[in-house]
Protein backbone atom coordinates (compact mmCIF):
# COMPACT_ATOMS: atom_id res chain seq x y z
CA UNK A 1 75.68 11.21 17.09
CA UNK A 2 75.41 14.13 14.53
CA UNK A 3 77.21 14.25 11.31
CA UNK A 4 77.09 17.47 9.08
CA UNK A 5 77.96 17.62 5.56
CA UNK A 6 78.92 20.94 4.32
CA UNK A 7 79.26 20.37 0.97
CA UNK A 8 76.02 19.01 0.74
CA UNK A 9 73.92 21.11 3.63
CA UNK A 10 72.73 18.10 5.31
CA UNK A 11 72.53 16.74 8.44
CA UNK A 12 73.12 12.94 9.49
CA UNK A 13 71.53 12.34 12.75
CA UNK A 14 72.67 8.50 13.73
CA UNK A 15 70.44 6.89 16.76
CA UNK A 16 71.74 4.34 18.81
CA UNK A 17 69.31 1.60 20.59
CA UNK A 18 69.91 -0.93 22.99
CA UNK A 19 67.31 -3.02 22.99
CA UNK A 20 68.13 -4.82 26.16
CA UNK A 21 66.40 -8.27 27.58
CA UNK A 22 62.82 -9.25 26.19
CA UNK A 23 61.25 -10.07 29.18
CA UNK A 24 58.76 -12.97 29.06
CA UNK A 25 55.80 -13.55 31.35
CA UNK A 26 56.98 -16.50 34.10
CA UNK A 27 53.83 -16.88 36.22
CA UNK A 28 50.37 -15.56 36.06
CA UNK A 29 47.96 -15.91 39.25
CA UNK A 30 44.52 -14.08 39.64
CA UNK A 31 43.01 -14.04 43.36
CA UNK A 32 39.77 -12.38 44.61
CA UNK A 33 37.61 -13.99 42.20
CA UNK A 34 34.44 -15.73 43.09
CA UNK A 35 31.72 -14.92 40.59
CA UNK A 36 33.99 -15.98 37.39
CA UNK A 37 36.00 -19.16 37.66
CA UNK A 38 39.30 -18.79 36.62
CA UNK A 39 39.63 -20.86 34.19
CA UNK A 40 36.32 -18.47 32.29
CA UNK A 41 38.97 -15.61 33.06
CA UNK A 42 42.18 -16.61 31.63
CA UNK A 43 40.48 -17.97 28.29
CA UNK A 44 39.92 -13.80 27.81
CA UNK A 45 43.64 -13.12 28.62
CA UNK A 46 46.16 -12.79 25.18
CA UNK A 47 49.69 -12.06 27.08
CA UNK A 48 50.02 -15.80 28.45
CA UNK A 49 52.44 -18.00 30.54
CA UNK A 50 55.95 -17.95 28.17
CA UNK A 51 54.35 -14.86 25.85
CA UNK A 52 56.21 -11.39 25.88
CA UNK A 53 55.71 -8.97 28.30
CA UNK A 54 54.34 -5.16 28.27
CA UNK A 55 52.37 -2.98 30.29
CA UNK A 56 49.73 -2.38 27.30
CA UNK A 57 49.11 -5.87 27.47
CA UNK A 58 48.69 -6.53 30.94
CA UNK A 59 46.08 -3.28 30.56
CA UNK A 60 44.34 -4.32 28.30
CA UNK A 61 43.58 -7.91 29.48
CA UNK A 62 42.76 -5.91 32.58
CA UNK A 63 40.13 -4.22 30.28
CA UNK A 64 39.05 -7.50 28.61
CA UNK A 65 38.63 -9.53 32.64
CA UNK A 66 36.55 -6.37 33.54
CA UNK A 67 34.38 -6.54 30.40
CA UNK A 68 33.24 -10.57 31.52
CA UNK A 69 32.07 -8.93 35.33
CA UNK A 70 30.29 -6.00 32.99
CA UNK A 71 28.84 -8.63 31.54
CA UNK A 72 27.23 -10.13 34.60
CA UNK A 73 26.18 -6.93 36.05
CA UNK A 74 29.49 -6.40 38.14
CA UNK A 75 29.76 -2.87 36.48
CA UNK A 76 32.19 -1.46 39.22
CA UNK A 77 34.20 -4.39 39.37
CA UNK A 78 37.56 -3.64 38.94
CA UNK A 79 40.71 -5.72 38.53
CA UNK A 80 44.37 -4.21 39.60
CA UNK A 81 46.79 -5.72 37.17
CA UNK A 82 50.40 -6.02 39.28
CA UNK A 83 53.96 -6.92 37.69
CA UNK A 84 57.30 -7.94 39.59
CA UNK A 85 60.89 -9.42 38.52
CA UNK A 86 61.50 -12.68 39.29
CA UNK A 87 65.04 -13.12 40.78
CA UNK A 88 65.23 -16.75 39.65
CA UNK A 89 64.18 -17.00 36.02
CA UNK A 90 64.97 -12.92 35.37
CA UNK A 91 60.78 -12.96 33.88
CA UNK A 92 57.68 -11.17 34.82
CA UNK A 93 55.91 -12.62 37.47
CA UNK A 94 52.04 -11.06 36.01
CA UNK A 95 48.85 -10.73 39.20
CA UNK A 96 45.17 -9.70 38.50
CA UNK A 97 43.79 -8.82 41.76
CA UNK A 98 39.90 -8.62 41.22
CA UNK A 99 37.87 -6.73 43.33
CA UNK A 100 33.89 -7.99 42.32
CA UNK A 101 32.07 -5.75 44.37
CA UNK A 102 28.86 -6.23 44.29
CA UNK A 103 25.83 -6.86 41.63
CA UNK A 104 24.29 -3.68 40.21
CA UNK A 105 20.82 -3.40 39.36
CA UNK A 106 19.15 -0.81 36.90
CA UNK A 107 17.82 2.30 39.12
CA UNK A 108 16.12 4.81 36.38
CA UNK A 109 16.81 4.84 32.46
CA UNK A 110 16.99 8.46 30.97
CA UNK A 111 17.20 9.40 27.21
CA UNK A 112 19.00 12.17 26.44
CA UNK A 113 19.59 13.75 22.29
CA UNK A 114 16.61 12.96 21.13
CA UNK A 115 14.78 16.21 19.54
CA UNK A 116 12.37 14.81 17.35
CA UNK A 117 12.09 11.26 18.50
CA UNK A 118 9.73 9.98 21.06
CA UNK A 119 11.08 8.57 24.26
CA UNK A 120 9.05 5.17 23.73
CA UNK A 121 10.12 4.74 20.78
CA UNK A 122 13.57 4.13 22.01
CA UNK A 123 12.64 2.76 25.71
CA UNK A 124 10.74 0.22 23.60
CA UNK A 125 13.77 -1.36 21.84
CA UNK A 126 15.99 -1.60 24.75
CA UNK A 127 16.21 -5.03 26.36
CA UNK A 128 17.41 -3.77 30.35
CA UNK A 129 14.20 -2.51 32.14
CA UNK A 130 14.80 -0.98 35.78
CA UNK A 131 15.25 -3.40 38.32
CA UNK A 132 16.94 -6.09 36.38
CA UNK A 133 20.72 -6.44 36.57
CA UNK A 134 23.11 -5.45 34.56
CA UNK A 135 23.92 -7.30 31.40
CA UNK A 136 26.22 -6.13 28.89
CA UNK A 137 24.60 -8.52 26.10
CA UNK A 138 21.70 -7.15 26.71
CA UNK A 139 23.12 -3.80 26.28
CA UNK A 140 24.96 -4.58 23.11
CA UNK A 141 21.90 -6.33 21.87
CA UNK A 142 19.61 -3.10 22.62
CA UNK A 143 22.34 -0.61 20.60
CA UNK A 144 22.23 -3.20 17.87
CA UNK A 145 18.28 -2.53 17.83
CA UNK A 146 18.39 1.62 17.90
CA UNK A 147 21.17 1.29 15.38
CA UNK A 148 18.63 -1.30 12.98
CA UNK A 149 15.78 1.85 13.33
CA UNK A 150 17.85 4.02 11.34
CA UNK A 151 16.74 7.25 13.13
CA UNK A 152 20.61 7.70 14.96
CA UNK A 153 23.77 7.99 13.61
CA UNK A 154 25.22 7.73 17.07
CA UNK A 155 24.06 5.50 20.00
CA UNK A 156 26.57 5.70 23.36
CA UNK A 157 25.46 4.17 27.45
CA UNK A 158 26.42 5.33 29.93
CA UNK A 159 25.74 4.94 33.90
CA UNK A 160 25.51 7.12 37.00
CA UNK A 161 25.62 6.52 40.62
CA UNK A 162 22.15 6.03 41.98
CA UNK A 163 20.53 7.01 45.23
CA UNK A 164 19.47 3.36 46.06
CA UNK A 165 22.51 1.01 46.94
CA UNK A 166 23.73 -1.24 44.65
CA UNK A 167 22.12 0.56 41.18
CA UNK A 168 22.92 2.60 38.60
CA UNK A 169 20.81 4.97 36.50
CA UNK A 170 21.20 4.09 32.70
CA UNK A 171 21.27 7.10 30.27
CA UNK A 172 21.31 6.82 26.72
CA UNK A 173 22.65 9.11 24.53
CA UNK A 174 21.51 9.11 20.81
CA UNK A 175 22.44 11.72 18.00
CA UNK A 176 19.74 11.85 15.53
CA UNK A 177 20.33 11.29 11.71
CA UNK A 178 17.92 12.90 8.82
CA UNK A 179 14.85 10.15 7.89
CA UNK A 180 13.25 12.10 5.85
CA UNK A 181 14.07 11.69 2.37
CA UNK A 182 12.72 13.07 -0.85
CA UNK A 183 14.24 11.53 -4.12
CA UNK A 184 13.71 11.62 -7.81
CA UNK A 185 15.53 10.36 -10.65
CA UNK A 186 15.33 8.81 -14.35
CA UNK A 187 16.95 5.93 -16.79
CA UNK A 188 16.44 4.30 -19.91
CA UNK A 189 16.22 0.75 -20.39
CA UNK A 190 15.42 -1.43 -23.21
CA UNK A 191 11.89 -3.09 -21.35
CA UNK A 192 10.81 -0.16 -19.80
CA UNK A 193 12.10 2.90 -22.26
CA UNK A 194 12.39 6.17 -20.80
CA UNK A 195 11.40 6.06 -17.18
CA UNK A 196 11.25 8.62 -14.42
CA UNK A 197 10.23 8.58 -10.34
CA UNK A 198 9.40 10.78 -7.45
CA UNK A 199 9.78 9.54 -4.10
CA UNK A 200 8.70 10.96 -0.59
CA UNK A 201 9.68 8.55 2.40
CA UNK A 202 9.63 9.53 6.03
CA UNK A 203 11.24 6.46 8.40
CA UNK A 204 10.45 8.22 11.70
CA UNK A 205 6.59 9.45 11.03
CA UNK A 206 3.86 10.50 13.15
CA UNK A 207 0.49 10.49 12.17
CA UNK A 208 -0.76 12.76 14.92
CA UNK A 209 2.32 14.69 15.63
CA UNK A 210 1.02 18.40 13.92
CA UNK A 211 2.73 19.94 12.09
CA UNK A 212 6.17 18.08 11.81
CA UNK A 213 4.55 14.52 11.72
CA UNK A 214 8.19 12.97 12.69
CA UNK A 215 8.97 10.98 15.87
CA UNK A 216 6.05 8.16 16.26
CA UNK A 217 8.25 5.30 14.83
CA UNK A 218 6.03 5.23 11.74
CA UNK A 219 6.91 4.84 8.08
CA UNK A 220 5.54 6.19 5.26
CA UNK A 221 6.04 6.40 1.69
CA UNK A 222 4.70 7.32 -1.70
CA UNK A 223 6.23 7.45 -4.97
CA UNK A 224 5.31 7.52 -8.46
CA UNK A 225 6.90 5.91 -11.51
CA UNK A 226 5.85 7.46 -15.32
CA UNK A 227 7.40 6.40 -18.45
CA UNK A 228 6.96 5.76 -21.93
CA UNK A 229 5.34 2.41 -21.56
CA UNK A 230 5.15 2.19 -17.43
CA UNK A 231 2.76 3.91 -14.76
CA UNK A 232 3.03 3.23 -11.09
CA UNK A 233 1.60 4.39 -8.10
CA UNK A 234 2.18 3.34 -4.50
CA UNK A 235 1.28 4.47 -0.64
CA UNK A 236 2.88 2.82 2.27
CA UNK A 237 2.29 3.12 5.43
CA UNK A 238 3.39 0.67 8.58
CA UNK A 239 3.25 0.90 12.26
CA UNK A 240 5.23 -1.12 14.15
CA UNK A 241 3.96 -0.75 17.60
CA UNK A 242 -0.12 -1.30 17.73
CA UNK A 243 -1.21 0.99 20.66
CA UNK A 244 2.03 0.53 22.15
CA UNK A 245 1.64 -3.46 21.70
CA UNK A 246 4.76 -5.78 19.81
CA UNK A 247 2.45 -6.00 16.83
CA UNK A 248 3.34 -4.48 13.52
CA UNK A 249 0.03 -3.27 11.48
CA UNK A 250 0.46 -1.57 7.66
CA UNK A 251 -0.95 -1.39 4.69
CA UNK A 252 -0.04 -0.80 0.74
CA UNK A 253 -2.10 1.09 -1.73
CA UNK A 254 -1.07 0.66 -5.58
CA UNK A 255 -1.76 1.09 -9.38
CA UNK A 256 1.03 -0.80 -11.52
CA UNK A 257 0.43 0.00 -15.39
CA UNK A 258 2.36 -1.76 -18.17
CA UNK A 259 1.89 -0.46 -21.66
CA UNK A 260 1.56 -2.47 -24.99
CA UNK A 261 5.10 -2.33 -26.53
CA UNK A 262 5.53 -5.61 -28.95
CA UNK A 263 8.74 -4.55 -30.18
CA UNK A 264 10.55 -4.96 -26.43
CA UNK A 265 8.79 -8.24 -25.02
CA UNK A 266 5.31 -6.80 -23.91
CA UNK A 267 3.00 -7.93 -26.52
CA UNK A 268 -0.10 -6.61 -24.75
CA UNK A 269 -1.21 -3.77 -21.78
CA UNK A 270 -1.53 -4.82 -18.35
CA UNK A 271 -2.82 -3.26 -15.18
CA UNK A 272 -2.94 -4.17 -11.58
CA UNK A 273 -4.65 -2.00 -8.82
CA UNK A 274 -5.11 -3.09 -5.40
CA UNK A 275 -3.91 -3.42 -1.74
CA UNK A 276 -2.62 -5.33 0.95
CA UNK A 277 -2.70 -5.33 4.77
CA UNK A 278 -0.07 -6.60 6.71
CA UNK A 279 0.24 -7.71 10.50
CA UNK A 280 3.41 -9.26 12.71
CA UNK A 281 4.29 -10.07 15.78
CA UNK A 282 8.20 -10.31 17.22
CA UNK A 283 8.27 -13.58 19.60
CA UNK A 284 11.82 -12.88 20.69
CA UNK A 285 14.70 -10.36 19.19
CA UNK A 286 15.41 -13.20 16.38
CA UNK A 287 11.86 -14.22 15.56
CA UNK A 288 8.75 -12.84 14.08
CA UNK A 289 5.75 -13.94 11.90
CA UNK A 290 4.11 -11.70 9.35
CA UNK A 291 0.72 -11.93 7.94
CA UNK A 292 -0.71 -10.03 4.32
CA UNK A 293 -3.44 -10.18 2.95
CA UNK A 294 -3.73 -8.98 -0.64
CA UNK A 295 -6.44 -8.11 -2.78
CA UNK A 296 -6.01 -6.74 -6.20
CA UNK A 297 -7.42 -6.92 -9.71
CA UNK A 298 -5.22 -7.81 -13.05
CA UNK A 299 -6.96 -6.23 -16.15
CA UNK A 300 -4.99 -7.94 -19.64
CA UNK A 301 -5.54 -6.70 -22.51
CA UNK A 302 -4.41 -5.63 -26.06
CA UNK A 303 -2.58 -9.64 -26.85
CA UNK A 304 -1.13 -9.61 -30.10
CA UNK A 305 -3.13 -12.98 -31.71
CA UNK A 306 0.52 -14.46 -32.17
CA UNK A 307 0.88 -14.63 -28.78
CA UNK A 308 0.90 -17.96 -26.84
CA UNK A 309 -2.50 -19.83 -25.46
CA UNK A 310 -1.42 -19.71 -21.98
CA UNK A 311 -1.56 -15.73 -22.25
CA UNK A 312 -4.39 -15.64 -23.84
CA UNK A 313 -6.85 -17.01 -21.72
CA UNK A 314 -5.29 -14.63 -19.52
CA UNK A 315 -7.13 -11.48 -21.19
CA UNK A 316 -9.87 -9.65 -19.44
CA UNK A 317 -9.89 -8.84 -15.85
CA UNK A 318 -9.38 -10.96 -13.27
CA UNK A 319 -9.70 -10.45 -9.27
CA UNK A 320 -7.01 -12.31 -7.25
CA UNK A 321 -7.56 -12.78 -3.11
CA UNK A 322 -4.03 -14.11 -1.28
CA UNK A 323 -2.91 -14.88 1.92
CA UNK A 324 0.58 -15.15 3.07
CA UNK A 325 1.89 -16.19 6.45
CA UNK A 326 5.80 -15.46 6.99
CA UNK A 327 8.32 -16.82 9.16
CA UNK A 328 11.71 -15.10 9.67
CA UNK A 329 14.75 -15.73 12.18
CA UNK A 330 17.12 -13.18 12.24
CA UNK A 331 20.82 -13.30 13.86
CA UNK A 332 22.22 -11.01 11.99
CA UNK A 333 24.11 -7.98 13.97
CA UNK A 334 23.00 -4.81 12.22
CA UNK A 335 19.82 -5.10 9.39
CA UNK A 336 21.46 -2.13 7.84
CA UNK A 337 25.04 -3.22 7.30
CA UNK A 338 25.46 -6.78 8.50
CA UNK A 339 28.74 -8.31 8.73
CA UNK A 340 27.75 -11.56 10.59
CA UNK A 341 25.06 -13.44 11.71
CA UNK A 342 22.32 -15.32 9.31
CA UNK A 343 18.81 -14.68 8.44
CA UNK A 344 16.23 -17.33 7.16
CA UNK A 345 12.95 -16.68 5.77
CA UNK A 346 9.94 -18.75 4.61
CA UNK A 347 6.42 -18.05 3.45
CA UNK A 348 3.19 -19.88 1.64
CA UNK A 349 0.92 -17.81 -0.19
CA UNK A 350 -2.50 -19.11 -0.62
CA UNK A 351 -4.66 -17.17 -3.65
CA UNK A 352 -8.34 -18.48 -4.10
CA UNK A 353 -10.42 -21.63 -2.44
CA UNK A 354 -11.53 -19.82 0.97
CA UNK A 355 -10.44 -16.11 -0.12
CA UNK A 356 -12.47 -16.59 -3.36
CA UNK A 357 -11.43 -14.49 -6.33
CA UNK A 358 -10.80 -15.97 -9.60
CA UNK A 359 -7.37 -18.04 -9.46
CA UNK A 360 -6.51 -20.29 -7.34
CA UNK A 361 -3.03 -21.12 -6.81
CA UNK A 362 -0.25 -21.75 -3.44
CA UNK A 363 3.16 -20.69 -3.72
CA UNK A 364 6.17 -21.78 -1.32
CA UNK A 365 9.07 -19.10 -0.66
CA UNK A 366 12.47 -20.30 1.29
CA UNK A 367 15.49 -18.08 1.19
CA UNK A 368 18.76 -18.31 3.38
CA UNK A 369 21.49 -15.71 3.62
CA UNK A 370 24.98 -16.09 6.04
CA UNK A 371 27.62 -13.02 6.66
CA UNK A 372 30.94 -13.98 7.34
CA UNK A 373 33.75 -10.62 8.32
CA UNK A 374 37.21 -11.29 7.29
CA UNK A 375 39.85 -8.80 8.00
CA UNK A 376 38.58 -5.06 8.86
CA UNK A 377 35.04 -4.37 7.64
CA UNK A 378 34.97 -7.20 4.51
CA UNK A 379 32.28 -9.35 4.71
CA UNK A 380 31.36 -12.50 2.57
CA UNK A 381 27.17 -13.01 1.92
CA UNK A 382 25.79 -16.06 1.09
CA UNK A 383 23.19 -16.45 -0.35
CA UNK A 384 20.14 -18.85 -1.82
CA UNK A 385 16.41 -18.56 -2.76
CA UNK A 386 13.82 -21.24 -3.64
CA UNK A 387 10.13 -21.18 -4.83
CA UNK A 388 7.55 -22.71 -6.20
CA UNK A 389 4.32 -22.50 -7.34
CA UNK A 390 1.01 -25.04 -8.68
CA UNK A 391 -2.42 -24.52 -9.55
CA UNK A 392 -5.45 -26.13 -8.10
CA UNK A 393 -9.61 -26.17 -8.25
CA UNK A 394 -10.89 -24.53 -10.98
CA UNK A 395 -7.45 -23.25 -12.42
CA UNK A 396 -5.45 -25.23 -14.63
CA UNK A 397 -2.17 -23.08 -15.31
CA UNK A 398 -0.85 -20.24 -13.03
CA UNK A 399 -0.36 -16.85 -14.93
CA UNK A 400 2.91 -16.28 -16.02
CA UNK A 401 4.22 -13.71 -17.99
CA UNK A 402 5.41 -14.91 -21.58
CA UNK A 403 6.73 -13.22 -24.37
CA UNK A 404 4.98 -13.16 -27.85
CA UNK A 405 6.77 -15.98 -28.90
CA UNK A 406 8.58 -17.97 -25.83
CA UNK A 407 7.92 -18.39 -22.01
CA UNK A 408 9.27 -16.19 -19.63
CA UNK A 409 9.33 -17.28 -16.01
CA UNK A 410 8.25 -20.97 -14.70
CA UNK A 411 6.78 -22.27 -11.82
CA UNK A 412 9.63 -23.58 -9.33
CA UNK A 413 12.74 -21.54 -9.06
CA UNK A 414 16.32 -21.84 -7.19
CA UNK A 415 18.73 -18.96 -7.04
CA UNK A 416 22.02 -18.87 -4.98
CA UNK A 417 24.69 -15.54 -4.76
CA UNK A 418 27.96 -14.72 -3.01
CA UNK A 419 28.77 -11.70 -2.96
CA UNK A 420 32.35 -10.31 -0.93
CA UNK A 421 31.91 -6.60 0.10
CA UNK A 422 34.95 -4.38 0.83
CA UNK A 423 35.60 -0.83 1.67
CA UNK A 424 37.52 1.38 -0.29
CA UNK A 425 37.14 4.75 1.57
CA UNK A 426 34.50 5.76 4.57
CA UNK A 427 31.89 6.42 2.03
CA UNK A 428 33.00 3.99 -0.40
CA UNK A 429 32.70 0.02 -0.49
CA UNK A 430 33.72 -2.41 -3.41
CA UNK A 431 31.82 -5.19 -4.10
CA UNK A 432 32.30 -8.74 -6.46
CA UNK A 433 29.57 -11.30 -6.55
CA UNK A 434 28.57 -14.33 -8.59
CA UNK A 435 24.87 -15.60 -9.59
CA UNK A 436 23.82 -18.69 -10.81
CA UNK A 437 20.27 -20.20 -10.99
CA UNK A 438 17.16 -21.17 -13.23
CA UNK A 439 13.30 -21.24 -13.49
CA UNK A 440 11.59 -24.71 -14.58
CA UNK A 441 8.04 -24.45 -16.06
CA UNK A 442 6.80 -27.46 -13.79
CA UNK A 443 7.90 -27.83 -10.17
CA UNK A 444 8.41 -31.19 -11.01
CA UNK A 445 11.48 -29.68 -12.71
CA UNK A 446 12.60 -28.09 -10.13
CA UNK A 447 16.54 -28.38 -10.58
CA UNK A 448 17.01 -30.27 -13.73
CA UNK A 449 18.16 -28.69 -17.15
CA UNK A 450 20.64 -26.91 -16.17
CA UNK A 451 21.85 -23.59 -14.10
CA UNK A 452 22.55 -19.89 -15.59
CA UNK A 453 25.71 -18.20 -13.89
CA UNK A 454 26.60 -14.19 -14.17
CA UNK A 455 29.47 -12.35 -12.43
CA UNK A 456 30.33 -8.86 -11.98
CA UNK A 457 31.28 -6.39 -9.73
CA UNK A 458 29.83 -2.91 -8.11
CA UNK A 459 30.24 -0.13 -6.06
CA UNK A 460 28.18 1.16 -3.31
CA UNK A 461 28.22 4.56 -2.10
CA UNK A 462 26.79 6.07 1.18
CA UNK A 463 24.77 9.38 1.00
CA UNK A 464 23.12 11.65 3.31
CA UNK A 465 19.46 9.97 1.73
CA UNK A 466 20.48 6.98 2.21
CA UNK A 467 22.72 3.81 0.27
């Protein structure tokens, strides 16, 4: 129906709809299934008994049937959705017909995209090895690995008919990303005055890959701090596959040095120099332990005589010899972006007795974090972090670092966070979180006197080096 107004120069285009009978779903059978019970298929199923019909529906719970066979290594299962008036009630009458096939098993696994990265290194993370069956967990679980690497910024599987009945070849398909980085920058801030750094971090490194030294797997990184009052020098460097073993091996080489400045807290110079070596071992894809070992000496000096007894005993050099043995479970579905999942972590540090040096001290770490996703892409962290920390042998006090005229720090701590995270363009995500915690000077204290609470909000912003 067109209407034209002359006066105006416009034309009125009226639409007419009939909009007919909704047609709801009467009956819904599924036959040919013997692998899945039906009951196991229907709970996947959204268009139900008395629901509204459409095709995309009925597709797409097609799709979502044939997902729970990918699952158990039915890959070329198929299922034949069907649809037919019923005379009686004037409804759909909905039928799956499921043709299971038979169980595939992995035939050969080829990696294709990679330039610069080894083939091991990404054979190593997957969880399907050729000969086992198809599982589709296991496949999501091994993407969620490659993806927690940060060497790809896209990871896709795929499979291909196989000579040998009932397999399929696997081929994955990655698309590198940049993981080398070089960054510098420089602030102000009312502790550490003018500060700048230099930093040169490679995520993918090779140690005996000439000249390019990229695709082993490796990490490395050094960087340099120098400001007014600060000087700091590091060198990291961590292999996570041992001779092609599960076992992580690194070490850290550093030089922290802290300037007297009496007028801004530090009322004396302090500088550490020393090194660590670390080792771990995955048990499963949730759990690993990690062992350091850390060796370093603290050289005090310069303490303003107004400054407290504790610090001053602290002046001279002192060596200090730690262990630490880590425990970490990890559920979380990406280690670069999670949006559900938990991770727990706990560690005792042990400085002194049978690593002699000259303090002796142990110190307990426990820290929890949970994701929860609401909506598209917000997620809720929460978060909370306890510690503590006593003195035994030889050593009366564990060394803190006070202020001229007041403590700072203590020796048990507790520290919780939320946080909710939400995106405001690709590149862009909003964040508002809440803090609230304390330090006690005893652990006997631990929790009394009181809690300290901050809120605020931030932004976060994704670059081509890196968050």
């Amino acid at each position: 129906d067109l209407k034209y107004d002359e006066q105006g120069g416009s034309l009125w285009i009226n639409i007419k709809v009939d909009e007919g009978k909704k047609y709801l779903v009467n009956t819904l059978t599924i036959t040919g299934n013997a692998v899945i019970v039906e009951k196991d298929l229907r709970k996947s199923l959204k268009m139900t008994v008395g629901k509204a019909f459409s095709q995309e529906a009925m597709r797409n719970d097609a799709d979502a049937m044939q997902g729970l066979y990918f699952e158990k290594g039915y890959i070329y299962a198929t299922i034949k959705p069907g649809s037919s008036l019923n005379p009686e009630t004037n409804n759909i009458d909905v039928k799956y017909t499921v043709i299971e096939n038979e169980l595939t098993f992995v035939g050969r696994i080829e990696i294709k995209g990679n330039v610069h990265t080894k083939d091991k290194v990404i054979r190593r993370e997957l969880r399907l090895r050729p000969g086992q069956a198809f599982d589709g967990k296991k496949l999501q679980r091994s993407k969620e690995r490659l993806y927690n690497l940060g060497y790809f910024e896209d990871i896709t599987f795929d499979t291909e008919k196989s000579a040998e009945p009932n397999k399929a070849n696997l081929i994955v398909d990655v698309k590198e990303t940049k993981t080398g980085e070089f960054s510098f920058g420089g602030g102000f801030s009312t502790v550490d005055k003018l500060v700048g750094f230099v930093q040169v971090t490679q995520r993918n490194f090779d140690l005996l890959n000439f000249p390019t030294f990229t695709g082993g797997g490796q990490q490395l990184s050094i960087r340099a701090e120098i400001g007014t009052v600060r000087r700091d020098y590091q060198l990291s460097f961590t292999e996570p596959w041992v001779f092609d073993y599960p076992y992580l091996f690194g070490f850290d080489l550093y030089q922290s040095t802290h300037l007297k400045a009496s007028d801004i807290g530090y009322g004396y110079s302090e500088k550490r120099q020393g090194g660590d070596l670390r080792l771990g071992k995955e048990f499963d894809d949730n759990d690993r332990a990690d062992m350091i070992y850390r060796l370093e000496s603290v050289k005090i000096s310069d303490v303003d005589a107004t400054a407290l007894a504790d610090l001053q005993k602290e002046q001279g050099t002192n060596v200090i010899s730690s262990l630490s043995l880590g425990l970490t479970r990890d559920v979380r579905d990406s280690t670069l972006s999670p949006t559900k999942g938990y991770l727990l972590y706990g560690s005792v540090q042990g400085a002194g007795g049978p690593f002699s040096g000259d303090k002796n001290f142990v110190k307990y770490v426990g820290s929890a974090s949970f994701y929860f996703s609401f909506f598209e892409k917000q997620v809720l962290q929460l978060t909370a972090r306890a510690g503590a920390v006593g003195a035994f042998g030889d050593s009366d006090s564990v060394p803190k670092h006070p202020a001229t005229n007041s403590p700072l720090g203590g020796n048990s701590m507790l520290v919780g966070n939320a946080e909710y995270v939400f995106p405001i363009v690709e590149f862009l995500k909003g964040a508002v979180f809440m803090d609230a915690g304390n330090v006690w000077k005893r652990e006997g204290d631990f929790g009394k006197g009181g809690v300290m609470y901050s809120a605020g909000t931030g932004i976060r912003v994704k670059t081509p080096v890196g968050p």
